[in-house]
Protein backbone atom coordinates (compact mmCIF):
# COMPACT_ATOMS: atom_id res chain seq x y z
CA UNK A 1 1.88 -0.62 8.55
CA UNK A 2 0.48 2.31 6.48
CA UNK A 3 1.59 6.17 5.32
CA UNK A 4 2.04 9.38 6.43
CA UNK A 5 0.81 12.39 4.87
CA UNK A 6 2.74 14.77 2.59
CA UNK A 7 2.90 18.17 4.11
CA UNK A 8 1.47 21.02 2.02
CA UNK A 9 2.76 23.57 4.12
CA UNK A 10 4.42 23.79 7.63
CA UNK A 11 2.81 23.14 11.05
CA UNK A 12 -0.16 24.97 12.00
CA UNK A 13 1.45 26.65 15.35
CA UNK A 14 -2.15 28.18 15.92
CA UNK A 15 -3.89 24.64 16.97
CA UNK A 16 -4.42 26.05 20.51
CA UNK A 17 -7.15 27.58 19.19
CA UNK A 18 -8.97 24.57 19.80
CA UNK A 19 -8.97 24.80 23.06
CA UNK A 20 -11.41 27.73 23.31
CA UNK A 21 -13.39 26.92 20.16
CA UNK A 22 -15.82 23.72 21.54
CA UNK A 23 -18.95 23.71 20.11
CA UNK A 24 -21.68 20.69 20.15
CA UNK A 25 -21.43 17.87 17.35
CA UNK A 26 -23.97 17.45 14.40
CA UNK A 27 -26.17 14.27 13.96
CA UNK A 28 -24.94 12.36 10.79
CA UNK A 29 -26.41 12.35 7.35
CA UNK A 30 -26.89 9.52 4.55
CA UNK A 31 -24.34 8.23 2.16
CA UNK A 32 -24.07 5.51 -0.07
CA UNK A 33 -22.43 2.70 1.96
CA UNK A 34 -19.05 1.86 1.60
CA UNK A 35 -17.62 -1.50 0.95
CA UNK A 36 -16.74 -3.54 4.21
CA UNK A 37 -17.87 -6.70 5.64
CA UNK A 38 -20.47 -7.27 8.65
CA UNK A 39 -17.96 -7.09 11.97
CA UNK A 40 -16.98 -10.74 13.79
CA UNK A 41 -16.77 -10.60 17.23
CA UNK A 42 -13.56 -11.10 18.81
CA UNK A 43 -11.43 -14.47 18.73
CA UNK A 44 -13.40 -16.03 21.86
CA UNK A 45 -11.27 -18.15 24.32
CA UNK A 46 -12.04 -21.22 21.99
CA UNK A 47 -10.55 -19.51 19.11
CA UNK A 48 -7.19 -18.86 21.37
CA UNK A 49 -6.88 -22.58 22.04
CA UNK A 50 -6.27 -23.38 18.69
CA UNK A 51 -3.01 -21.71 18.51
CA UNK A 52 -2.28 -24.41 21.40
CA UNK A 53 -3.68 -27.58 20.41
CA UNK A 54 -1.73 -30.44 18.64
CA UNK A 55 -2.73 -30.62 15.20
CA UNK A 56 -2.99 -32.43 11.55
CA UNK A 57 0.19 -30.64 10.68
CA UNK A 58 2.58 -31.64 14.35
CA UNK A 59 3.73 -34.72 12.21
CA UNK A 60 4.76 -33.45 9.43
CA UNK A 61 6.63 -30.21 11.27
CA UNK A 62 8.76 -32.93 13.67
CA UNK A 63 9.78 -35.05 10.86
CA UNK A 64 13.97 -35.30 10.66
CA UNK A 65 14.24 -33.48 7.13
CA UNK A 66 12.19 -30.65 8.21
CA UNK A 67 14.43 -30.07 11.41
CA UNK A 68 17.28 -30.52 9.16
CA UNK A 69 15.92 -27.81 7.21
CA UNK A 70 15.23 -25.28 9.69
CA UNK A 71 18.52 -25.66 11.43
CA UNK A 72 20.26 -24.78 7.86
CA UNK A 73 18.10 -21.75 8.26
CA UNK A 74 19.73 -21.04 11.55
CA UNK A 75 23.21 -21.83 9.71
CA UNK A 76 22.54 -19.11 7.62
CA UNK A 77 21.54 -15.82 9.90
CA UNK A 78 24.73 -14.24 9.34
CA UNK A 79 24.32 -14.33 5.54
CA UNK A 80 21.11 -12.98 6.10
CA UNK A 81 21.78 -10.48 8.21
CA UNK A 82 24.10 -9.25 5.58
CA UNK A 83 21.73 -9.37 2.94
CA UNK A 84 19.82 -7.25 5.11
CA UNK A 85 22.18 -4.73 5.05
CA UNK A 86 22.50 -4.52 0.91
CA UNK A 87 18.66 -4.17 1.02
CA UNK A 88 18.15 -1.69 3.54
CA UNK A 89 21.09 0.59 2.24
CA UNK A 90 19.05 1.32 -0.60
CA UNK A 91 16.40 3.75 -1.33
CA UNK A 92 13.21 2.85 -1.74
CA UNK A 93 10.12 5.19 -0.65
CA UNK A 94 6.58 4.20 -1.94
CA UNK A 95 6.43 5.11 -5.19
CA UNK A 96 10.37 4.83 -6.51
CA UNK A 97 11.07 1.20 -5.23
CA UNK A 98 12.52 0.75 -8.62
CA UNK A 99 16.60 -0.03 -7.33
CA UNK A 100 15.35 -2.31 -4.40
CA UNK A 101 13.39 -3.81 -6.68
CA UNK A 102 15.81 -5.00 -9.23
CA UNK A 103 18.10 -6.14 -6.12
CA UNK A 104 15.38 -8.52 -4.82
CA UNK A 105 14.69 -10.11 -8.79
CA UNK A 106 18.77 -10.66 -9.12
CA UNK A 107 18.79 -12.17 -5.61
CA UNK A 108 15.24 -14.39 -6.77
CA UNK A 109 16.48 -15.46 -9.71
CA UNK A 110 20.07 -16.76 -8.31
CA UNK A 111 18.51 -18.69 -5.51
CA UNK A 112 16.01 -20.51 -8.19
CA UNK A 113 12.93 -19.14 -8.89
CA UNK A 114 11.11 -19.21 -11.97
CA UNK A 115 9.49 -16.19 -13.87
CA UNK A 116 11.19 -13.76 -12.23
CA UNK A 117 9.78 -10.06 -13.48
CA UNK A 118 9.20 -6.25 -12.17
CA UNK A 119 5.55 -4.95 -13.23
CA UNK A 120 4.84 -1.36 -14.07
CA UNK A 121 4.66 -0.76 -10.52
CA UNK A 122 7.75 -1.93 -9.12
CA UNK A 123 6.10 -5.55 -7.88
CA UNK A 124 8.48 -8.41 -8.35
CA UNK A 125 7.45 -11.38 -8.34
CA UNK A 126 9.40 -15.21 -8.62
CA UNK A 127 7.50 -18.82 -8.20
CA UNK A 128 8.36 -22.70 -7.49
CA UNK A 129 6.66 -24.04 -10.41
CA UNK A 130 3.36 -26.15 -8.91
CA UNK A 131 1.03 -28.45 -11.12
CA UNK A 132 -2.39 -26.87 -10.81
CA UNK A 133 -2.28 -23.35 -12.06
CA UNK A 134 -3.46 -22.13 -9.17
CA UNK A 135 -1.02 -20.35 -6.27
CA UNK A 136 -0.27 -19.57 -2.78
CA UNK A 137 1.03 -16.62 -2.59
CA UNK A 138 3.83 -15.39 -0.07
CA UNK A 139 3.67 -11.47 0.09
CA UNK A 140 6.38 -9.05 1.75
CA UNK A 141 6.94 -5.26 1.80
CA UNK A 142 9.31 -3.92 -0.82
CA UNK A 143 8.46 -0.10 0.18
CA UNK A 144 9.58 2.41 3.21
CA UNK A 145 8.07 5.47 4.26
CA UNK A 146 8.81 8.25 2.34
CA UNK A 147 11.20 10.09 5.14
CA UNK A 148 13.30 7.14 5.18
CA UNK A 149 15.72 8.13 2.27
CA UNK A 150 16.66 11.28 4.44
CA UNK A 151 17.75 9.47 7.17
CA UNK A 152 20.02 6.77 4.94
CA UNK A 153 21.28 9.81 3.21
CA UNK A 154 21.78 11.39 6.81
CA UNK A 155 23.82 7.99 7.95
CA UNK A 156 26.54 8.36 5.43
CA UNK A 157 26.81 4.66 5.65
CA UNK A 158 24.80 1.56 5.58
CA UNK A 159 22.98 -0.27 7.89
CA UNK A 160 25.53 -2.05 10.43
CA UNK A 161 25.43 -5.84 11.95
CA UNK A 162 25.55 -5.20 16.14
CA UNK A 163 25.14 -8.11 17.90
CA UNK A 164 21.70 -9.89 17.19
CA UNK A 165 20.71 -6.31 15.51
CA UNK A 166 20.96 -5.19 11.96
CA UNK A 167 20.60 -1.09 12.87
CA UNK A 168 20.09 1.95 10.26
CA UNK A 169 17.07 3.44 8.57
CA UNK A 170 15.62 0.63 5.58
CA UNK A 171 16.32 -2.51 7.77
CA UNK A 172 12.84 -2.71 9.61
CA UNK A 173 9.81 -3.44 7.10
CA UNK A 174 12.92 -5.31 4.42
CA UNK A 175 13.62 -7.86 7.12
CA UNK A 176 10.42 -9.21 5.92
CA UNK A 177 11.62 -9.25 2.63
CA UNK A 178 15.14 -10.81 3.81
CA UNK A 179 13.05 -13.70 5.60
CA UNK A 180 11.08 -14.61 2.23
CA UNK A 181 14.14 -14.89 -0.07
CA UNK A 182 15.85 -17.05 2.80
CA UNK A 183 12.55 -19.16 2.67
CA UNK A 184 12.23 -19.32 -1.07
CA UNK A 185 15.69 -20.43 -1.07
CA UNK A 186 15.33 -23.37 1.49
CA UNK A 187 12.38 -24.78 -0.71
CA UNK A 188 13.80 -24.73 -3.98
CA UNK A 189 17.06 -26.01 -2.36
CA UNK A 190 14.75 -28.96 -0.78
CA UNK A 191 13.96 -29.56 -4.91
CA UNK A 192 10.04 -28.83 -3.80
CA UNK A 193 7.46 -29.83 -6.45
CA UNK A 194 4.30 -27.97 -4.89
CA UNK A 195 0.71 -28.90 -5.63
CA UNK A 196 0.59 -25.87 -6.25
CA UNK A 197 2.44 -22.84 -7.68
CA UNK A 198 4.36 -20.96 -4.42
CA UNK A 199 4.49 -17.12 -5.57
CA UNK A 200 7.09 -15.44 -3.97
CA UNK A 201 5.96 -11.28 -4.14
CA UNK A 202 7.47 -8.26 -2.83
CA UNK A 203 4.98 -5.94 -3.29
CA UNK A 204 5.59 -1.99 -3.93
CA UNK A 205 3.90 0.88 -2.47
CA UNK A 206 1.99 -0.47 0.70
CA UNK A 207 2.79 3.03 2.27
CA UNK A 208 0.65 4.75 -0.30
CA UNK A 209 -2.83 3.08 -0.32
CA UNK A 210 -1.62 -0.81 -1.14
CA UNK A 211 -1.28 -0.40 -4.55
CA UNK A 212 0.93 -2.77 -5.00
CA UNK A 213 -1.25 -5.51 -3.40
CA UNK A 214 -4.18 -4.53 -5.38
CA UNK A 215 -2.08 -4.63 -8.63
CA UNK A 216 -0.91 -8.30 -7.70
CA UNK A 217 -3.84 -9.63 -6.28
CA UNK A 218 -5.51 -8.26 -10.04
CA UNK A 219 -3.53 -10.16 -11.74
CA UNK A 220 -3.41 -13.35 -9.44
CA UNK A 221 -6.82 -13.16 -8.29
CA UNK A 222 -8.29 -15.94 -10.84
CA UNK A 223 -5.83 -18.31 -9.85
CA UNK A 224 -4.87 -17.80 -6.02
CA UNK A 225 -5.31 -20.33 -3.23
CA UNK A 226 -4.63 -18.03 -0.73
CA UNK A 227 -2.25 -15.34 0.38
CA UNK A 228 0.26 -15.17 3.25
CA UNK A 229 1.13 -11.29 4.81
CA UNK A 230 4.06 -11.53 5.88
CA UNK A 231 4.40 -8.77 8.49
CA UNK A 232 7.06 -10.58 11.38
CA UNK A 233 7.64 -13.86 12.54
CA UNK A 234 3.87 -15.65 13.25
CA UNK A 235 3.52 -14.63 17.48
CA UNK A 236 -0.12 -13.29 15.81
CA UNK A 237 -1.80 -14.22 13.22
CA UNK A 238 -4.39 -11.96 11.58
CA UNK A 239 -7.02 -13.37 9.38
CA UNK A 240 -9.96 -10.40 9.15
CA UNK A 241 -9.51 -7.10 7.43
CA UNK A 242 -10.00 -3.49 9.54
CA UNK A 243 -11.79 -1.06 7.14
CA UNK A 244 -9.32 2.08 7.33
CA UNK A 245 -10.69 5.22 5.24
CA UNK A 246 -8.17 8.72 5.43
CA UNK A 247 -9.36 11.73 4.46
CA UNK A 248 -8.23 15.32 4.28
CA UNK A 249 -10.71 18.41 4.99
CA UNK A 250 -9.53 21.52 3.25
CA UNK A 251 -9.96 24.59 4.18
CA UNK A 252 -9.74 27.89 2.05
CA UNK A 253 -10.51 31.79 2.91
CA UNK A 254 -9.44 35.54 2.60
CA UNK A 255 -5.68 35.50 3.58
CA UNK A 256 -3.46 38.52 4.12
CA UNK A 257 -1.45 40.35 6.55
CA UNK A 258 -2.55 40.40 9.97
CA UNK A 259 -3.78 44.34 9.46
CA UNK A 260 -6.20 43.20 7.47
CA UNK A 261 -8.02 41.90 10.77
CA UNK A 262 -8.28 38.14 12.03
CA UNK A 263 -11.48 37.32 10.39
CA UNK A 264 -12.66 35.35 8.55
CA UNK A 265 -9.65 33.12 9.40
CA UNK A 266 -9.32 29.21 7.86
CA UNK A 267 -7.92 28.64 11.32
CA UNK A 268 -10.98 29.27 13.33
CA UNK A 269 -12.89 26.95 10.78
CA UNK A 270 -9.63 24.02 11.23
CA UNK A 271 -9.90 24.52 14.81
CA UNK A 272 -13.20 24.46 15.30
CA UNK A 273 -14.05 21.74 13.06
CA UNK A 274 -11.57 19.54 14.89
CA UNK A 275 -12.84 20.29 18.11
CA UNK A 276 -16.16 19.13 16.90
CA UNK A 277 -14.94 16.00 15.18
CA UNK A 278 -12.97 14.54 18.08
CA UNK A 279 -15.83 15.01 20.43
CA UNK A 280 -18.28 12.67 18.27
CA UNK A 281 -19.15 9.74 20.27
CA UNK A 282 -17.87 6.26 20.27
CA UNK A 283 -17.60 3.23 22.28
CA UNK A 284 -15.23 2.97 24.82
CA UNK A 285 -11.89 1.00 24.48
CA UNK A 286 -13.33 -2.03 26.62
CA UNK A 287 -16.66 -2.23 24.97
CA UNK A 288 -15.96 -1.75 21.57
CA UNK A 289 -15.81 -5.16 19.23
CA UNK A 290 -15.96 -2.82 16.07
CA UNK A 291 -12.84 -1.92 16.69
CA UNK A 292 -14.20 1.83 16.07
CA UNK A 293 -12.11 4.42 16.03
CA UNK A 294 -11.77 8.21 14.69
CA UNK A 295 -8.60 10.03 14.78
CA UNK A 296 -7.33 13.72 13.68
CA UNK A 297 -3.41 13.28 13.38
CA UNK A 298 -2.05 15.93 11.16
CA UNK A 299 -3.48 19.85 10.78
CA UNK A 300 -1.46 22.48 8.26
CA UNK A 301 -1.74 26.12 7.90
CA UNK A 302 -0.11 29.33 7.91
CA UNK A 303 3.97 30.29 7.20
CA UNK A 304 4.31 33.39 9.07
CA UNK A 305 2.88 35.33 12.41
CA UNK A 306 2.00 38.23 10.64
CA UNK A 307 -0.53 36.88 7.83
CA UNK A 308 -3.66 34.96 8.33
CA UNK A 309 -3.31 32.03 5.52
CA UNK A 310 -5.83 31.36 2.71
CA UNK A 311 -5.54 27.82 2.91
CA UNK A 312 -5.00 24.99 4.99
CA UNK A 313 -6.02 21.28 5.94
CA UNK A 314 -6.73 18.80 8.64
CA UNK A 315 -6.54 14.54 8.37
CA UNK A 316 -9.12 12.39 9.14
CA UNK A 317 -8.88 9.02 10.17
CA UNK A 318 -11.65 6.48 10.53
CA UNK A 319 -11.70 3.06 11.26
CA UNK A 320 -13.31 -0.07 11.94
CA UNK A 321 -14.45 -3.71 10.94
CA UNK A 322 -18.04 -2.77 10.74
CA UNK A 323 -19.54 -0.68 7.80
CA UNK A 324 -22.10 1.60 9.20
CA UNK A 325 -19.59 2.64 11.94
CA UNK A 326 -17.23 4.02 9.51
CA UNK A 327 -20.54 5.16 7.62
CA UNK A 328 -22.03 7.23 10.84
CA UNK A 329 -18.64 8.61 11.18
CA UNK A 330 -18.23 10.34 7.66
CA UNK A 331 -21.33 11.50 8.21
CA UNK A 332 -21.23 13.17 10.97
CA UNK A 333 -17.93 14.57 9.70
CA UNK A 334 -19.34 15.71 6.38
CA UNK A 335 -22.43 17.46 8.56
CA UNK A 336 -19.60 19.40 11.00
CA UNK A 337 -17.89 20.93 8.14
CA UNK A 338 -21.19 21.93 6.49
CA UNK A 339 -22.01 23.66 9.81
CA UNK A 340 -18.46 25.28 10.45
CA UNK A 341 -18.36 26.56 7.38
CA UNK A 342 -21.74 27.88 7.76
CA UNK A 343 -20.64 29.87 11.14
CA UNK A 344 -16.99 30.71 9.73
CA UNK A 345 -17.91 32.11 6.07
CA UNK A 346 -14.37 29.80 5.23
CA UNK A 347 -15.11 26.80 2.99
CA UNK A 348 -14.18 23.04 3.92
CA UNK A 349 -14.60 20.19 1.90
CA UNK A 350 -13.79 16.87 2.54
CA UNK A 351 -11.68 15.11 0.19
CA UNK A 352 -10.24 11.19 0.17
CA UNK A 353 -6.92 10.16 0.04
CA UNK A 354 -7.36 6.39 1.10
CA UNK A 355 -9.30 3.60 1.01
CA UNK A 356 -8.38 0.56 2.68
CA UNK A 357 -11.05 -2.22 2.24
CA UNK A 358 -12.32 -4.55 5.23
CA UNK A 359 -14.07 -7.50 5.43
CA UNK A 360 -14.69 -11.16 7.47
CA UNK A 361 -14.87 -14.39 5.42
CA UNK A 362 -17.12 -16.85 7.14
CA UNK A 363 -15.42 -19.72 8.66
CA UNK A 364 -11.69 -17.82 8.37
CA UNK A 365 -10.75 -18.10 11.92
CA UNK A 366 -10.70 -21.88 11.79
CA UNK A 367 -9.64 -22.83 8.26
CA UNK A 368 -6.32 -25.00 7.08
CA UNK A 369 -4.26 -21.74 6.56
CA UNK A 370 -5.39 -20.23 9.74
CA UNK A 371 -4.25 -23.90 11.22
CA UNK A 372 -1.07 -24.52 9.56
CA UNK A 373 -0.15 -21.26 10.48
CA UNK A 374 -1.00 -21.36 14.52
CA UNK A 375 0.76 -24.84 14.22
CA UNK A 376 3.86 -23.24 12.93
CA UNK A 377 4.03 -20.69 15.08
CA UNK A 378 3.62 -23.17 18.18
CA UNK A 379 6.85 -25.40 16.44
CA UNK A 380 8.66 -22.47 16.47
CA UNK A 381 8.26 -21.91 20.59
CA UNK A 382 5.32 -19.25 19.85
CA UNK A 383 1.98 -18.68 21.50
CA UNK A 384 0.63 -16.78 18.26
CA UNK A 385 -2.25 -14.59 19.37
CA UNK A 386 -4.82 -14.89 16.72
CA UNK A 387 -6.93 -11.54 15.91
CA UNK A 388 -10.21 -10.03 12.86
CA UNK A 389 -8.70 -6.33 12.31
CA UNK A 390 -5.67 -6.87 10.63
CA UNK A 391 -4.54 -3.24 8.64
CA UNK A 392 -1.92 -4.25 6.07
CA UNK A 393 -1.74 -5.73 2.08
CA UNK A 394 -3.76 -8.42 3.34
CA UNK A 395 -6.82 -6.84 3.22
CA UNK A 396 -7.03 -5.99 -0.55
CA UNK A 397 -7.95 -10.69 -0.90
CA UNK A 398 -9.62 -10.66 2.03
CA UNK A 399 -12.57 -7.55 1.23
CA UNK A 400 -12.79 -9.22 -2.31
CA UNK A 401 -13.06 -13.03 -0.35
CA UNK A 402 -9.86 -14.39 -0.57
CA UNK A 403 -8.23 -16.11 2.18
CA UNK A 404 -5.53 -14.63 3.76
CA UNK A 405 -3.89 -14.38 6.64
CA UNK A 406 -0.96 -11.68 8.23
CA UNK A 407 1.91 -13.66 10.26
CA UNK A 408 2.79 -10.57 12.55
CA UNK A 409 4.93 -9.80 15.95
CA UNK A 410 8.50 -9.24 15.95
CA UNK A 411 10.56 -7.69 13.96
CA UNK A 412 12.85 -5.14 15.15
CA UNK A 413 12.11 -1.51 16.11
CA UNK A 414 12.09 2.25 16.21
CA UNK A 415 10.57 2.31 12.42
CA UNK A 416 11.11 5.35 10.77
CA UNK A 417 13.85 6.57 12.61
CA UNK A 418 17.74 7.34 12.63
CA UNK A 419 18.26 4.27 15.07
CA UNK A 420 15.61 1.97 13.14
CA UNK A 421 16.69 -1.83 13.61
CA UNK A 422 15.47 -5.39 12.80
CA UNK A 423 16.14 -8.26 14.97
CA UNK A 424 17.66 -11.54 13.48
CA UNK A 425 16.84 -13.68 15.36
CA UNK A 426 12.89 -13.00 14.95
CA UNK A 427 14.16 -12.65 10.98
CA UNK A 428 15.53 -15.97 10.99
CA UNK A 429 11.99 -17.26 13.02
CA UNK A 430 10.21 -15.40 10.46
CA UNK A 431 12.04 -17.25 7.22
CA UNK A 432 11.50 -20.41 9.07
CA UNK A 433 7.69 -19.54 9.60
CA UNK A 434 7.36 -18.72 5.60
CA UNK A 435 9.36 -22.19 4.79
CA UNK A 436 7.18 -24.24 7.15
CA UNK A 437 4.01 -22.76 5.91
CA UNK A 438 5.20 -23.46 2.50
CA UNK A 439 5.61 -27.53 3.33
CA UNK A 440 2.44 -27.49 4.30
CA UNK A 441 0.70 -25.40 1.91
CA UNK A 442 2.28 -27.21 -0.57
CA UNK A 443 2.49 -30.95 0.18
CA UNK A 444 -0.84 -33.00 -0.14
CA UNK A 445 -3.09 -32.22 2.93
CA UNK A 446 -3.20 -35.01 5.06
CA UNK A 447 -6.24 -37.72 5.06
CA UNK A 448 -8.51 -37.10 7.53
């Protein structure tokens, strides 16, 4: 779930340059090493049993007031599907979450929750009082990509119930929002009095580097349990953080009109460069348990046919649970541009615009939140698929050692688009997954 990049300027129409332009990739130089976690292999066939094996928690999930409980939750999907509608109507792209914000603290504090507050950054954040000092914290997306306001502007109307579908640009990533509030409400309905504190936190710009997360989990860090993602309704569970750096390499030259000649042209250097970067090495997709992978998604130059532009850029996208991979691969990037620029007489420089931390914490894939969680998911008529690389706010606690996990799957679809929907019923299995995981968070664990 991450952002797109602003456009300086408008499409480079010239990238067919780099068809013709293939020239052999550099070996890599040294760097300082960056900040991830040794890799875990994949969740071996052992691992996937757990999510279907009775467990400490099947008692407590079948007792009578718990299905009472969840089939209120049921009762209410209509409501909730409206709610979805008053949250997705309203603007919100990473950075000016500000309206959607104050929606979701009126709606926290009516249903209950204590200490209701917006931070600096838009975060808001409502708890069930517990008696430790110490929290679990439930976390959901309070941001949308930045084109999103176009297309709600473009609609002339807000998002619209059809069937089992709330449909319109905004309704997508807030379901997950939608699903926490209808959780939070369900336990302080029940009268809860955690062990405990429950957080309830809809974080702000995830789309722009997780700086939302990383201002919560700042401020909670001293006290947290653990933190819960919440990304869809539990079919996968995520408990391992994919190391995720972007970068963008600029390019700048001699522009002018095409009369001037074609060279030295920042295109040649873009399109060359590129050519070189995607050719670097790496595993294959069947033999590759770093989950390596280097991308080049976006390039930007030039306005018009008849000048050569003076600037320009390309994205870079490298990731992977395992630091030296995404190590070797800067390198080798930084050592291409040095050698293009070199040939090209146009300077690049590689620049970063974000960090997402990785990491493994020993013993994650079978600990009580990874348990509770698969148990859930199997009340709920799931098979959750349980997976290391998770990409999302969970990895800011999880690179600094936190436990966390990301309850993923459905949600709805075509995000970031005119027809963007979210699917209640997975919304409804998603507020029952965050209520469940609450009980058992928050009751007494079991003697064993």
């Amino acid at each position: 779930m991450f952002t797109r990049f602003a456009a300086h300027q408008p499409q480079l129409a010239a990238v067919v340059l780099l068809a013709v332009l293939a020239c052999t990739a550099s070996l890599p130089a040294q760097t300082p090493p960056v900040q991830v976690s040794p890799a875990q292999p994949r969740p071996t066939q052992a691992l996937q049993q757990l999510a279907g094996q009775a467990s400490e928690f099947d008692a407590v999930l079948a007792r009578a007031d718990i299905r009472a409980a969840l089939a209120r939750l049921d009762s209410i999907a209509p409501k909730m599907a409206a709610g979805l509608v008053a949250l997705g109507a309203i603007e919100s792209p990473s950075g000016r979450e500000g309206k959607r914000a104050a929606e979701v603290a009126r709606r926290m504090r009516a249903i209950g929750l204590v200490d209701v507050r917006i931070d600096s950054i838009n975060n808001v954040t409502g708890r069930i009082r517990g008696r430790t000092g110490r929290a679990v914290i439930f976390v959901s997306t309070l941001d949308d990509l930045t084109s999103i306001p176009a297309l709600q502007r473009a609609a002339g109307r807000p998002p619209q119930i059809r069937g089992n579908r709330v449909v319109g640009p905004g309704t997508n990533t807030s379901s997950t929002t939608e699903a926490m509030l209808a959780a939070a409400q369900g336990l302080v309905t029940r009268g809860m009095q955690p062990i405990n504190d429950i957080v309830f936190a809809a974080v702000a710009q995830e789309e722009t580097g997780l700086l939302g997360m990383k201002a919560l989990y700042a401020e909670r860090r001293a006290t947290s349990v653990s933190f819960i993602d919440i990304l869809g309704d539990g079919s996968s569970i995520t408990y391992g953080a994919l190391g995720i750096h972007w970068s963008r390499v600029m390019a700048r030259g001699p522009g002018g009109h095409s009369l001037t000649g074609g060279l030295p042209n920042v295109n040649q250097a873009i399109a060359r460069a590129v050519d070189r970067v995607l050719s670097l090495p790496q595993p294959p997709a069947t033999a590759n348990p770093q989950r390596t992978i280097l991308n080049v998604a976006v390039l930007r130059s030039g306005e018009l046919f008849n000048h050569k532009p003076d600037t320009g850029w390309f994205s870079v996208d490298i990731r992977s649970l395992e630091a030296s991979e995404i190590v070797r691969n800067e390198d080798a990037v930084r050592r291409i541009i040095r050698d293009v620029s070199r040939e090209t007489g146009i300077a690049l420089d590689m620049q970063p615009v974000q960090r997402t931390p990785g990491g493994q914490i020993p013993g994650a894939d079978s600990s009580r939140l990874v348990r509770a969680s698969a148990a859930v998911a199997r009340s709920l008529g799931l098979a959750p698929q349980l997976g290391n690389a998770g990409s999302a706010n969970m990895n800011v606690p999880i690179a600094a050692g936190t436990p966390a996990i990301g309850i993923g799957g459905e949600r709805g679809g075509r995000r970031g688009y005119a027809d963007e929907w979210a699917d209640i019923p997975a919304m409804v299995r998603t507020a029952k997954h965050v209520f469940l995981l609450g009980i058992l968070l928050g009751e007494r664990p079991p003697q064993r």
